[in-house]
Each structure stands twice: as C-alpha cells, then as structure tokens.
Protein backbone atom coordinates (compact mmCIF):
# COMPACT_ATOMS: atom_id res chain seq x y z
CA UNK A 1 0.00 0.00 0.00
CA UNK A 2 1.53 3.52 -0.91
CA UNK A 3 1.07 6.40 1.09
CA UNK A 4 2.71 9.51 0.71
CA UNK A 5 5.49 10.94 -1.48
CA UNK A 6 8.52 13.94 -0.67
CA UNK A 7 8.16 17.05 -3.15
CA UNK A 8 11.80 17.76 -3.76
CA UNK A 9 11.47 20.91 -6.01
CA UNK A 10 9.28 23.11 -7.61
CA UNK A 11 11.15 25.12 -10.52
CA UNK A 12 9.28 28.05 -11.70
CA UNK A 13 10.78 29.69 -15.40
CA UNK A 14 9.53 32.53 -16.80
CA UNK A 15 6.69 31.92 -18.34
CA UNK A 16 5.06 30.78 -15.41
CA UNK A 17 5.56 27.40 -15.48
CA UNK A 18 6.78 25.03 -13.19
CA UNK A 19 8.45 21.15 -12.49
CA UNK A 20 7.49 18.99 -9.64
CA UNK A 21 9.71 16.00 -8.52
CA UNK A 22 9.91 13.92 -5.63
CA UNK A 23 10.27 10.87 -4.27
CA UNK A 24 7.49 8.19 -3.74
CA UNK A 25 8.25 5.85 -0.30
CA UNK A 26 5.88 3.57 1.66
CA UNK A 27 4.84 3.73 5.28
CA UNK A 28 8.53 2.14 5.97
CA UNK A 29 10.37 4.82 3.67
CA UNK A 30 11.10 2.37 1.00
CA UNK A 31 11.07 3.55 -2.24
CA UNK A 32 8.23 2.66 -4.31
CA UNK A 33 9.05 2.04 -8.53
CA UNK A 34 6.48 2.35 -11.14
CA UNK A 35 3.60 4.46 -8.91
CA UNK A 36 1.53 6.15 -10.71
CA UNK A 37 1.63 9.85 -9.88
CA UNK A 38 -1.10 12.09 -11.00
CA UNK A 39 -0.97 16.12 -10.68
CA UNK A 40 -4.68 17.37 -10.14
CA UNK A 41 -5.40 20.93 -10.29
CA UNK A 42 -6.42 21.67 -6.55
CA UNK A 43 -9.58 23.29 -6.95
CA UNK A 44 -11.13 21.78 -9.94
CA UNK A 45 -9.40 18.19 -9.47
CA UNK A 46 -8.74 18.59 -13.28
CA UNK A 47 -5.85 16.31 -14.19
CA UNK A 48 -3.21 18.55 -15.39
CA UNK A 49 -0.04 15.87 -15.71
CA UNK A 50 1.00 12.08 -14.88
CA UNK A 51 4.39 10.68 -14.70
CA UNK A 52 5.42 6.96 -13.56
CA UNK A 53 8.15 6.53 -10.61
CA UNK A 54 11.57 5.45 -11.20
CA UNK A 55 13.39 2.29 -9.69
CA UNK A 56 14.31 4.47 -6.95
CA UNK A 57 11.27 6.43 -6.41
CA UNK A 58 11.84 9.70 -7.87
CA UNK A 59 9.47 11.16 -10.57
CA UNK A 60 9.20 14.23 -12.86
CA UNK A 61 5.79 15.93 -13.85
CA UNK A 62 5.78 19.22 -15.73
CA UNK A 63 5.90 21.23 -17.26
CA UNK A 64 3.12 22.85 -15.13
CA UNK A 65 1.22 26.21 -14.98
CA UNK A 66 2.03 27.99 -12.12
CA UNK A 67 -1.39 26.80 -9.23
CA UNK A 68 -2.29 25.04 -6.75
CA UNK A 69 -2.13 20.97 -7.42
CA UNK A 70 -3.26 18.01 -5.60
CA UNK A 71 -1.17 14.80 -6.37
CA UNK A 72 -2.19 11.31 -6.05
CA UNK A 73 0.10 8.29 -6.08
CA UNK A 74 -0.83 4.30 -6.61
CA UNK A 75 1.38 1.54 -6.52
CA UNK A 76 1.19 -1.28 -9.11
CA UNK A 77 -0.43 -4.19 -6.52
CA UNK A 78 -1.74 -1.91 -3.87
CA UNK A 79 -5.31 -2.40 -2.20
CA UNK A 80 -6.39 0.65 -3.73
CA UNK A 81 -6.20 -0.68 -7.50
C-alpha cells in the first residue's frame, strides 16, 4: 500500500511554469518504482499531468502552470487498484 510521497522541487521559469519531482516511499520509507503519480489541479481536481516513478522512487511531472495541485500516487499491486 503507498502512502505519501517527498516534493523535492518546484522550478518556476519565466513563463510561469513550473516542475514537480519527488520521491514516492511507503509507510517504511522504502522507495516505491512504477507508482503512478497524478498532478490534479487543486480546486477543480482537473488532471493537469502524470508521470510513472523510477526504480528508486523519484518522478518528474511538468511542465506545469504555475497553481495550486493536488497529487495522487498508486502503486502497481496496492489495495487501492
């Protein structure tokens, strides 16, 4: 079961767009490879971006517009699926 996820870094540019990346990690802090990560805009729950985990964990969504985002994360196998 997956449960929560470290934002590393949020990189705006000029244009007023931005990156997220972070790290996705069980309730132990292991990492957790090929989650699903999806970037919802907070207020609408639009989805705005998806990326997949790495074998360690760490992920890449963006480019973004600069807002407010909700993001969601499932691991292949978990209860949730």
């Amino acid at each position: 079961m997956l449960f929560l996820f470290a934002l590393t870094a949020l990189c705006a540019q000029p244009q007023q767009q931005a990156t997220l990346k972070g790290v996705v990690t069980d309730v132990t802090g292991a990492s957790v490879r090929q989650a699903e990560i999806r970037v919802l805009q907070a207020d609408s729950h639009l989805l705005i971006a998806h990326a997949t985990s790495l074998e360690n964990g760490e992920f890449v969504a963006g480019p973004l517009p600069a807002g407010s985002y909700t993001l969601t994360a499932r691991a292949p196998g978990s209860a949730s699926e």
